[in-house]
N, C-alpha and C. Protein backbone atom coordinates (compact mmCIF):
# COMPACT_ATOMS: atom_id res chain seq x y z
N UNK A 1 -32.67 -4.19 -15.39
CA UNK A 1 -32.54 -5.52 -15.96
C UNK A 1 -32.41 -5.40 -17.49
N UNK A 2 -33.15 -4.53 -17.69
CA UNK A 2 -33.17 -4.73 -19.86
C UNK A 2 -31.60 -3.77 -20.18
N UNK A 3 -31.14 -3.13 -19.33
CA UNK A 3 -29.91 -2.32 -19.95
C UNK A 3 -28.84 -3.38 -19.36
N UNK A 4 -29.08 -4.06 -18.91
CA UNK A 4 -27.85 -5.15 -18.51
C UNK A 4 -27.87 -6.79 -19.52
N UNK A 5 -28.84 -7.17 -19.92
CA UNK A 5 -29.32 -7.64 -20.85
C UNK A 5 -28.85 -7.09 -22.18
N UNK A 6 -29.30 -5.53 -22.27
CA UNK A 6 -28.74 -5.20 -23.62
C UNK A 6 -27.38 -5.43 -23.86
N UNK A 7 -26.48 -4.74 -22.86
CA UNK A 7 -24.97 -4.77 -22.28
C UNK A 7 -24.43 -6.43 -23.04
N UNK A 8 -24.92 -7.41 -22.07
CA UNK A 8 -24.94 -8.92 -22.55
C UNK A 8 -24.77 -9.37 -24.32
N UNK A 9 -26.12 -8.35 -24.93
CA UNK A 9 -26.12 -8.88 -26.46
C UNK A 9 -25.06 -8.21 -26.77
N UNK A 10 -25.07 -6.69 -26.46
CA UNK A 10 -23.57 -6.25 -27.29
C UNK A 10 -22.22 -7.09 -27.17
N UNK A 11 -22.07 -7.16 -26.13
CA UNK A 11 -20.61 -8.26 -26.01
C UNK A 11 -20.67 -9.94 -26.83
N UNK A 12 -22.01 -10.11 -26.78
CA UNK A 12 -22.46 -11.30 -27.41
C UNK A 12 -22.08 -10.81 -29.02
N UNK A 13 -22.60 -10.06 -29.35
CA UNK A 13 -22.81 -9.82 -30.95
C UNK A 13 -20.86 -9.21 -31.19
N UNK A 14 -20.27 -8.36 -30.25
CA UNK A 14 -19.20 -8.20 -30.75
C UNK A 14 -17.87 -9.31 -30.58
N UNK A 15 -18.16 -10.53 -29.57
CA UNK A 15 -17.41 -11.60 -29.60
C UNK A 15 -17.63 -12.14 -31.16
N UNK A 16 -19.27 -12.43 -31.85
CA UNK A 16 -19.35 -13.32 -32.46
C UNK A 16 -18.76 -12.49 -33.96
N UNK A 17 -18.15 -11.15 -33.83
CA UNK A 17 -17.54 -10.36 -35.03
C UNK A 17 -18.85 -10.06 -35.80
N UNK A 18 -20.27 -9.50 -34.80
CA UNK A 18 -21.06 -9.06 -35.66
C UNK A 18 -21.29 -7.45 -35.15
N UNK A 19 -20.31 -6.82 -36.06
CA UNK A 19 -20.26 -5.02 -35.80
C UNK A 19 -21.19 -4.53 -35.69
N UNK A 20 -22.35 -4.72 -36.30
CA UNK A 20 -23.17 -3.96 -37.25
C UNK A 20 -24.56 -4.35 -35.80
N UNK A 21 -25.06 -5.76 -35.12
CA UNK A 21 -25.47 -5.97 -34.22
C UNK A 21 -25.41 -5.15 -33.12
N UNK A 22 -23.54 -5.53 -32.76
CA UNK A 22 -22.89 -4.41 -31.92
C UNK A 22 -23.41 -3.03 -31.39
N UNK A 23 -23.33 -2.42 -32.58
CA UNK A 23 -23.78 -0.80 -32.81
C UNK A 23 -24.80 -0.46 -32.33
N UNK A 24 -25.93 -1.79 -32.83
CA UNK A 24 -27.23 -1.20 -32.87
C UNK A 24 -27.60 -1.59 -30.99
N UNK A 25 -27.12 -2.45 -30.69
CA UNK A 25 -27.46 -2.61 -29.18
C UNK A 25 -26.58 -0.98 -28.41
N UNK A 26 -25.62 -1.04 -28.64
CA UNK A 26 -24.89 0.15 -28.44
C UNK A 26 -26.00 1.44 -27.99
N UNK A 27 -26.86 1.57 -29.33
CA UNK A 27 -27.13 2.69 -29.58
C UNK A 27 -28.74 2.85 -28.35
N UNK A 28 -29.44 1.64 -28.10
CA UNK A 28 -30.69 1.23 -27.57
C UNK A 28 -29.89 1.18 -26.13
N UNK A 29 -28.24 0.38 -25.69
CA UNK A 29 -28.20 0.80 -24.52
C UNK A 29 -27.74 2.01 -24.02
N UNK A 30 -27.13 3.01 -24.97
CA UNK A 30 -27.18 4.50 -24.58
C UNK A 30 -28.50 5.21 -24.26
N UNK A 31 -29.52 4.97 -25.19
CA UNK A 31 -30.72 5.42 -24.87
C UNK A 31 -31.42 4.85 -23.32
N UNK A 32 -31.06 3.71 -22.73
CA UNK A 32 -32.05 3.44 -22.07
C UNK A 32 -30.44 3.89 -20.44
N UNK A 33 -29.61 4.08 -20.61
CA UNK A 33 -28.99 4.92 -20.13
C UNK A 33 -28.95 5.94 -19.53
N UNK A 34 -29.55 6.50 -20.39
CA UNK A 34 -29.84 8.41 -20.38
C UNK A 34 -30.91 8.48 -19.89
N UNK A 35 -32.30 7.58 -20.02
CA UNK A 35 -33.33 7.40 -19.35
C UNK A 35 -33.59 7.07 -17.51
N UNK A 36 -32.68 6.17 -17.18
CA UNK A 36 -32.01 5.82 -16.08
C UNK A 36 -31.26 7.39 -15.46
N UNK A 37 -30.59 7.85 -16.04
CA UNK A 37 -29.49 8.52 -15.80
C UNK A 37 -28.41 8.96 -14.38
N UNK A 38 -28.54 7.40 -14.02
CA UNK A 38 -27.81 7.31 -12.86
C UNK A 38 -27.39 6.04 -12.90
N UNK A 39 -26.32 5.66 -12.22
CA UNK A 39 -25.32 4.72 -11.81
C UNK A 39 -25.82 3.88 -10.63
N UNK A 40 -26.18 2.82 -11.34
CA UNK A 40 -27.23 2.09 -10.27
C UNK A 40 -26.66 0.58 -10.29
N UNK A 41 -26.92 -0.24 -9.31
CA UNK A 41 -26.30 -1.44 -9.38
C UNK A 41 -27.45 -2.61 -8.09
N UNK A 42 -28.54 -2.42 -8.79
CA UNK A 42 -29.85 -3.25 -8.44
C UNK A 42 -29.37 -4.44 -8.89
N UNK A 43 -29.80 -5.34 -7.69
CA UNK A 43 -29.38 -7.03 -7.91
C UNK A 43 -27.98 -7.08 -8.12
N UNK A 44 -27.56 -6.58 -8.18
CA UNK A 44 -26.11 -7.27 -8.64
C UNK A 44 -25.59 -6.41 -10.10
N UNK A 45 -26.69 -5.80 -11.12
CA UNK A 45 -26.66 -5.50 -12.11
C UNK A 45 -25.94 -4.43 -13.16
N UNK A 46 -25.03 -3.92 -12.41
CA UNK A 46 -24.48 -2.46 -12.89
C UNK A 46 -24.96 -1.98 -14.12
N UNK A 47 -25.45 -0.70 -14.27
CA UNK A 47 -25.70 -0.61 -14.85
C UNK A 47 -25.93 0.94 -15.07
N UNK A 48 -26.07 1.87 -15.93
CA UNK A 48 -26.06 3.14 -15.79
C UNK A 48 -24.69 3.81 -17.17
N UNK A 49 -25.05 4.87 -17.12
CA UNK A 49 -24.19 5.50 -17.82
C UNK A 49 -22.57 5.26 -17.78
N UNK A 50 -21.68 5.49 -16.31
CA UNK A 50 -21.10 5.29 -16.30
C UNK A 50 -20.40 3.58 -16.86
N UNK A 51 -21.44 2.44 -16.77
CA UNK A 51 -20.97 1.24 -17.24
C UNK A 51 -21.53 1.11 -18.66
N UNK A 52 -22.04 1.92 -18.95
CA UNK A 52 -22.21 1.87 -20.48
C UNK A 52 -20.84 2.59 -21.22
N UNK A 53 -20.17 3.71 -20.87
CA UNK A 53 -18.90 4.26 -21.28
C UNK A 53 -18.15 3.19 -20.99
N UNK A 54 -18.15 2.17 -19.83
CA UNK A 54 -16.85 1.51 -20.11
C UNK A 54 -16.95 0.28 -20.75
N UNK A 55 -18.15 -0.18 -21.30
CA UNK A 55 -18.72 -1.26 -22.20
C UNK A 55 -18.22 -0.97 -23.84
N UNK A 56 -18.63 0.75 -23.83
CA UNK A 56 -18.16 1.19 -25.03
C UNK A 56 -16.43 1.28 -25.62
N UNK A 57 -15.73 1.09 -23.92
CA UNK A 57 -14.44 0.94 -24.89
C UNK A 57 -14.32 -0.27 -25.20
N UNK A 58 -14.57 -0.81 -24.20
CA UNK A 58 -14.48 -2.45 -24.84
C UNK A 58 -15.01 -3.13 -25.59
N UNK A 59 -15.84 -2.82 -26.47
CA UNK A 59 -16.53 -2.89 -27.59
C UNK A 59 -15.63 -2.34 -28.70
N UNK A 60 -15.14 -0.93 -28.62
CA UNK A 60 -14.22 -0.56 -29.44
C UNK A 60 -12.96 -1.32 -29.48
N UNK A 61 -12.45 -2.10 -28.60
CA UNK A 61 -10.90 -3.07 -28.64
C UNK A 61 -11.56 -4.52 -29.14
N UNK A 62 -12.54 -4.92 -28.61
CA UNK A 62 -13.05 -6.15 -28.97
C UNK A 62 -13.44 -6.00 -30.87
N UNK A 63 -13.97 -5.02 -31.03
CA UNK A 63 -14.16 -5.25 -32.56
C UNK A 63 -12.85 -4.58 -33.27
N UNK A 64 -11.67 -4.14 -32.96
CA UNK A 64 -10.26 -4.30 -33.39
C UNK A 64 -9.98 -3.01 -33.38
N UNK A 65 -10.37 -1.83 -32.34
CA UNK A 65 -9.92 -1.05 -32.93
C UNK A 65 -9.01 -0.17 -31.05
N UNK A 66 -8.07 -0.37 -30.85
CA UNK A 66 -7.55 -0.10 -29.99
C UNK A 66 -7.12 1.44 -29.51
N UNK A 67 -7.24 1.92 -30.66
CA UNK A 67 -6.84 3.36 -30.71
C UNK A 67 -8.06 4.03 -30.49
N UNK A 68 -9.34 3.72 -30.83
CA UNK A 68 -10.87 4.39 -30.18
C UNK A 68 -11.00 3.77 -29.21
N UNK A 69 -10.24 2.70 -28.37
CA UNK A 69 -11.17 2.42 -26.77
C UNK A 69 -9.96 3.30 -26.00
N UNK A 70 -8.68 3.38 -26.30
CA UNK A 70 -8.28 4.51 -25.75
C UNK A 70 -8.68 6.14 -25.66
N UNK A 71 -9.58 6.19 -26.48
CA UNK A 71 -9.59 7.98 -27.15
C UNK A 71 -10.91 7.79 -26.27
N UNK A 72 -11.70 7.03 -26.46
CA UNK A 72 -13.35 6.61 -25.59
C UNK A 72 -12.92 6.64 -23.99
N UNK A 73 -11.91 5.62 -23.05
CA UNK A 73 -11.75 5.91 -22.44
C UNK A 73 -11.29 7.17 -21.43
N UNK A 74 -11.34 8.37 -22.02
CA UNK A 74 -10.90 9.57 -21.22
C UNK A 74 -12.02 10.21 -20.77
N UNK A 75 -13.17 9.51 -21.68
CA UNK A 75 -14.61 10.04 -21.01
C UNK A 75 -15.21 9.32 -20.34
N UNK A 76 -14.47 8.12 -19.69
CA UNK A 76 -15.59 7.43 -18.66
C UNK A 76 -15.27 7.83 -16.82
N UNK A 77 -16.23 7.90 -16.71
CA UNK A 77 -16.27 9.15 -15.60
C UNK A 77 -16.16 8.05 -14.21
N UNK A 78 -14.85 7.37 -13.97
CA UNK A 78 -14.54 6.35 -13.20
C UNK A 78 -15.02 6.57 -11.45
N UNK A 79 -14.98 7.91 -11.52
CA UNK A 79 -15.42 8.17 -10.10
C UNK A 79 -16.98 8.13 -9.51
N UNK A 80 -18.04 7.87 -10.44
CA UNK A 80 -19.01 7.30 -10.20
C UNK A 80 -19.45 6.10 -9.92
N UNK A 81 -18.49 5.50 -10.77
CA UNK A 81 -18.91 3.63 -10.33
C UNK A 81 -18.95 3.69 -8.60
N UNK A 82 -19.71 3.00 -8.48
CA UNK A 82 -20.67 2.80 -7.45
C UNK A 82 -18.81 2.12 -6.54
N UNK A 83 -18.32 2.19 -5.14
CA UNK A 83 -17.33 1.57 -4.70
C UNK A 83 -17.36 0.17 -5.03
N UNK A 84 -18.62 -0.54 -4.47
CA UNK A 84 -18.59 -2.15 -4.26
C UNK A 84 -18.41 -2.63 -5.73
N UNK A 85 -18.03 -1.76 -6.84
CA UNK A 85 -17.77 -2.42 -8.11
C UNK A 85 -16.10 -2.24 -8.73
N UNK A 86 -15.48 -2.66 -7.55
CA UNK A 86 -14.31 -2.49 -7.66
C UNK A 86 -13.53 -2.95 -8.98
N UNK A 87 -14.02 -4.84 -8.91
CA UNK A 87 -14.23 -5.41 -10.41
C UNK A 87 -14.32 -5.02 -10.97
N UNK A 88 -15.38 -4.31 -12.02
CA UNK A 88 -15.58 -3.30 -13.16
C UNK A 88 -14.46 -2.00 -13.00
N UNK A 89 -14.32 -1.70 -12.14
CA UNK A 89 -13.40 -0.30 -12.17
C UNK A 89 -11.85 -1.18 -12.87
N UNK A 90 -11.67 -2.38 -12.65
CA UNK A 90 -10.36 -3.09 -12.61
C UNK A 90 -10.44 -3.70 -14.23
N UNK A 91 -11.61 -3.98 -14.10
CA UNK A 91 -11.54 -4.47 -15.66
C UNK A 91 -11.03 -3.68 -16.35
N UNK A 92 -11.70 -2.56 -16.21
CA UNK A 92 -11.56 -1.17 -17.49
C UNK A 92 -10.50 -0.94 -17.80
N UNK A 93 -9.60 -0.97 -16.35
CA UNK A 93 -8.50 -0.70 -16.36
C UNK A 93 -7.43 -1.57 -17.15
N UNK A 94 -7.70 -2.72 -16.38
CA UNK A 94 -7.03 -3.81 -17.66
C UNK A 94 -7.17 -3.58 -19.39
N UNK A 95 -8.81 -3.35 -19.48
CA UNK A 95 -8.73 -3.47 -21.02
C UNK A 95 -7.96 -2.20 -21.87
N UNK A 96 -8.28 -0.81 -20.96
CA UNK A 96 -7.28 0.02 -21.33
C UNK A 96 -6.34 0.06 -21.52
N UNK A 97 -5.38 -0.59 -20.75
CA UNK A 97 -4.27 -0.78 -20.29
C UNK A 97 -3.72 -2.02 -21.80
N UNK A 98 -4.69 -2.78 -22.43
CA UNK A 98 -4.20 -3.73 -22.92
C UNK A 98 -4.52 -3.23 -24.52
N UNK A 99 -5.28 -1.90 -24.72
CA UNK A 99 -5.50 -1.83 -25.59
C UNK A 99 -4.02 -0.50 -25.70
N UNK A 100 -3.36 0.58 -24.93
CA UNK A 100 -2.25 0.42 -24.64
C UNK A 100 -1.13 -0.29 -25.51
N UNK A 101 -1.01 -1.46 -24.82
CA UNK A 101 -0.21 -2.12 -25.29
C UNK A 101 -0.20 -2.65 -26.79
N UNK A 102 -1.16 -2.64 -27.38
CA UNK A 102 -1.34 -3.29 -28.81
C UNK A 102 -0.98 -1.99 -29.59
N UNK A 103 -1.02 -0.61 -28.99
CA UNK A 103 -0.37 -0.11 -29.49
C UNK A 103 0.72 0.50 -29.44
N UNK A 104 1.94 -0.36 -28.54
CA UNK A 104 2.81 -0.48 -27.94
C UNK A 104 3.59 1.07 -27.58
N UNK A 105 2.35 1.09 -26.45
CA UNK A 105 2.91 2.17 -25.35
C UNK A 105 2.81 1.68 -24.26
N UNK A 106 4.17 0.94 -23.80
CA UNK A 106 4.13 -0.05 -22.73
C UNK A 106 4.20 0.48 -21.46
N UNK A 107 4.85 2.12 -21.24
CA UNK A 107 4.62 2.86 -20.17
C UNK A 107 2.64 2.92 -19.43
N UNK A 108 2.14 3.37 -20.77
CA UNK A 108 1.02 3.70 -20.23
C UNK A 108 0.60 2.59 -19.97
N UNK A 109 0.46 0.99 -20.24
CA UNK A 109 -0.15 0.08 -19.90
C UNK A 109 0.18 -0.31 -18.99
N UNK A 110 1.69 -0.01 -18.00
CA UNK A 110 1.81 -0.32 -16.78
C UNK A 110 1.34 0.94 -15.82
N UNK A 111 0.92 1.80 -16.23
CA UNK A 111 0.63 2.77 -14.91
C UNK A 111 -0.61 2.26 -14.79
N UNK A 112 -1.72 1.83 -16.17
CA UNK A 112 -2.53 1.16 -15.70
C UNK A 112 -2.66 0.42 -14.98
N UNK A 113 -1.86 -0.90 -15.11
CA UNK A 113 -2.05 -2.08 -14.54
C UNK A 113 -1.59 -1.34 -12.51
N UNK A 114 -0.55 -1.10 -12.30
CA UNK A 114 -0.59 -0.48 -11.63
C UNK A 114 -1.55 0.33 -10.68
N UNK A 115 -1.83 0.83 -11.61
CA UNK A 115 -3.65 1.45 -10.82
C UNK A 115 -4.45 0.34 -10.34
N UNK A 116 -4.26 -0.75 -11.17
CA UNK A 116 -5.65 -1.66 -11.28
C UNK A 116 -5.01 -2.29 -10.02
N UNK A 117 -3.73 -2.67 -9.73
CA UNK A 117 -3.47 -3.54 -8.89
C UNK A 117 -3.84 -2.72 -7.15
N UNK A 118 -3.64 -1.23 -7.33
CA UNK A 118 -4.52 -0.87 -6.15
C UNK A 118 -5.38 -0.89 -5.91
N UNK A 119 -6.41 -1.19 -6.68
CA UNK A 119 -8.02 -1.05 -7.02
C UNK A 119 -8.35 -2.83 -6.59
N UNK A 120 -8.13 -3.58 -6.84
CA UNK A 120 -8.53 -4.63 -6.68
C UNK A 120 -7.02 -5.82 -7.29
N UNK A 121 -6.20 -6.57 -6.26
CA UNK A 121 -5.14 -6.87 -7.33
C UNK A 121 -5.37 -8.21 -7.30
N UNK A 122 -5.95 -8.79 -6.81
CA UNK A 122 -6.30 -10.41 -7.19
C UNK A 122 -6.86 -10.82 -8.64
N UNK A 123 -7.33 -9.68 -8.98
CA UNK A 123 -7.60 -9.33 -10.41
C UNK A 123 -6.42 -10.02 -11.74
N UNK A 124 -5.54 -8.60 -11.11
CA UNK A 124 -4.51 -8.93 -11.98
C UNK A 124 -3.71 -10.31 -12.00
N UNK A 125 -3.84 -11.39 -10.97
CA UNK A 125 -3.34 -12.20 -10.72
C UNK A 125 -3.92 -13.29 -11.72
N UNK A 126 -5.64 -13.23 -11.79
CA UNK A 126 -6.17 -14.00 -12.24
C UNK A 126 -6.67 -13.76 -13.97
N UNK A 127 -5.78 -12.64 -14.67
CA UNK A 127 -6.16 -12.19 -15.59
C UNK A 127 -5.43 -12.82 -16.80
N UNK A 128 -6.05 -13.44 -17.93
CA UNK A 128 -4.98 -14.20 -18.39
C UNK A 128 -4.13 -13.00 -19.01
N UNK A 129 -5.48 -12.04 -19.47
CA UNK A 129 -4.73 -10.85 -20.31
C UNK A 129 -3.58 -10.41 -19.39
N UNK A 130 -3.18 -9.88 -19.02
CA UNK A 130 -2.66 -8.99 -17.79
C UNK A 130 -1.59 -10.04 -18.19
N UNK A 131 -1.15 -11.08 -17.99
CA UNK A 131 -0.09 -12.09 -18.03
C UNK A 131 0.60 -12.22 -19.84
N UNK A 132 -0.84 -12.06 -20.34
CA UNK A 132 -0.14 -12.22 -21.92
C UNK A 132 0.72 -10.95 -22.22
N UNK A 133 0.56 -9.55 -21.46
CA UNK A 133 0.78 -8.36 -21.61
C UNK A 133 2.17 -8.16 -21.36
N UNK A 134 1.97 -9.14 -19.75
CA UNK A 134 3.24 -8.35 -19.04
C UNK A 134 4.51 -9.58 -19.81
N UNK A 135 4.18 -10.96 -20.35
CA UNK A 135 5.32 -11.41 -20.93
C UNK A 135 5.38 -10.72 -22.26
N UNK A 136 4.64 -9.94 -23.04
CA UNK A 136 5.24 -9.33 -24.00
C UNK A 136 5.97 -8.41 -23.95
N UNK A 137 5.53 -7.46 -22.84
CA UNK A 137 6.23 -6.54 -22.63
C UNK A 137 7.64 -6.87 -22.17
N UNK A 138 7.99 -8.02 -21.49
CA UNK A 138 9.09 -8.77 -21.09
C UNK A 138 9.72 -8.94 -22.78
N UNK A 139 9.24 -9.13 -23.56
CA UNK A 139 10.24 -9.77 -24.58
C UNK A 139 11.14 -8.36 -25.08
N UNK A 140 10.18 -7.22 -24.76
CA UNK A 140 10.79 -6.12 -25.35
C UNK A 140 11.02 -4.83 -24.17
N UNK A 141 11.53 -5.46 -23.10
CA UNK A 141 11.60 -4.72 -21.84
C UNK A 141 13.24 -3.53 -22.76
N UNK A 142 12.35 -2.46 -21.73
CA UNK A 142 13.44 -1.23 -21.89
C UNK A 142 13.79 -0.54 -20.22
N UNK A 143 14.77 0.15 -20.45
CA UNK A 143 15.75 0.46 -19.34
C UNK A 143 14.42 1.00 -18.59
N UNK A 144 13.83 2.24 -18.97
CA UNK A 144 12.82 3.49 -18.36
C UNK A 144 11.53 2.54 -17.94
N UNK A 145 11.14 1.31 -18.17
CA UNK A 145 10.33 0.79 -17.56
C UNK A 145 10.84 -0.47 -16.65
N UNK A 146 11.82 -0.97 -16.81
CA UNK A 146 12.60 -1.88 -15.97
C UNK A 146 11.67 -1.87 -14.97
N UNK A 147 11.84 -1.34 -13.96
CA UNK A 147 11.66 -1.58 -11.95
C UNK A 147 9.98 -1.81 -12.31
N UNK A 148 8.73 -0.92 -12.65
CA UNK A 148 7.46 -1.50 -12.71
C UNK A 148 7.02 -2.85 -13.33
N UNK A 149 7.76 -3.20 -14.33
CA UNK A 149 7.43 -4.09 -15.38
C UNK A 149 8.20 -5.55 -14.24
N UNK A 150 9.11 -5.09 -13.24
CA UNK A 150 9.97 -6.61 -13.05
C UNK A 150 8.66 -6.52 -11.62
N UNK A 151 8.03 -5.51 -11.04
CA UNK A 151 8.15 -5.32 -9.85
C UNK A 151 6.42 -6.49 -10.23
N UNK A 152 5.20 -6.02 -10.61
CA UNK A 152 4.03 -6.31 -11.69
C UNK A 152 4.23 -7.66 -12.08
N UNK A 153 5.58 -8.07 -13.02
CA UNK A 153 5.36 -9.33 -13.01
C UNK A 153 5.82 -10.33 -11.89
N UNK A 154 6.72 -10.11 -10.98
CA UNK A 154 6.76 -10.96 -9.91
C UNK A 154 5.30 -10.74 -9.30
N UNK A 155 4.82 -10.21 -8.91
CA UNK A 155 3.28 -9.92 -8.11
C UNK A 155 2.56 -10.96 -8.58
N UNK A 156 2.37 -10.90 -10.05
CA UNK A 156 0.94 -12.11 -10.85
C UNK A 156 1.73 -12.99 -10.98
N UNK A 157 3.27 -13.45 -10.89
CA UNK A 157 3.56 -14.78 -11.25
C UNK A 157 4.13 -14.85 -12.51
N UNK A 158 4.81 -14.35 -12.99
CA UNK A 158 4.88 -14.00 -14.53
C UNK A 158 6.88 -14.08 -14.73
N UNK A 159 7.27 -15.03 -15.08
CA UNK A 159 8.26 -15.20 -15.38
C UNK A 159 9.23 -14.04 -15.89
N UNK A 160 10.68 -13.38 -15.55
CA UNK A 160 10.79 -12.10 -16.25
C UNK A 160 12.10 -13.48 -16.93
């Protein structure tokens, strides 16, 4: 309960653009992490190392920096999340995938999305991100991604 709570303030403190908050919950939910040191999902609660790595990229894209939640994401060790947290496995994927795109490598953000849509794809349907992505990528569609990018946005609904 207190590392899912902590989880809570960090996203709280890095929505409200307070970095420095951010960090410091960061640093108290790594510790109580490592204490745990297993991938546990009591009540409903995920929680564990593995959802602390993928909190941490999204912390790194949420406070603006897209190029560390990509470099962060190669260490989150996706094959632990617990199965029944398919959600979280899909999120990650999305936010990767979208942090990707901001730095317009539109290949890699569709193999993501892609992934994600095997993983759970009602997801992607209901994602606003995922939709803001795939019409940008529409404005600047290229030959070598054509067939995923037309195939992705007919799926969520997404005008090509």
């Amino acid at each position: 309960m207190y590392g899912s709570l902590l989880l809570k303030g960090a996203v709280g403190a890095a929505t409200m653009n307070d970095h420095s908050a951010a960090r410091d919950y960061l640093r108290e939910i790594e510790r109580t992490a490592e204490r745990i040191g297993q991938d546990r999902n009591d009540f409903w609660l995920a929680f564990g190392p593995t959802n602390v790595a993928i909190h941490r990229v999204w912390l790194a894209l949420e406070m603006g920096d897209p190029s560390r939640a990509i470099d962060l994401s190669d260490s989150v060790p996706m094959g632990r999340l617990p199965p029944e947290l398919a959600e979280r496995r899909t999120s990650h994927l999305i936010t990767v995938a979208w942090s990707f795109y901001l730095r317009r490598k539109y290949r890699e953000a569709l193999d993501l999305l892609k992934e994600a849509k095997e993983v759970a794809p009602e997801q992607l349907i209901f994602t606003s991100r995922v939709h803001s992505m795939l019409r940008g990528i529409l404005q600047r569609e290229r030959r070598s991604i054509k067939t995923d990018l037309r195939e992705l946005s007919d799926f969520v609904g997404v005008a090509a």
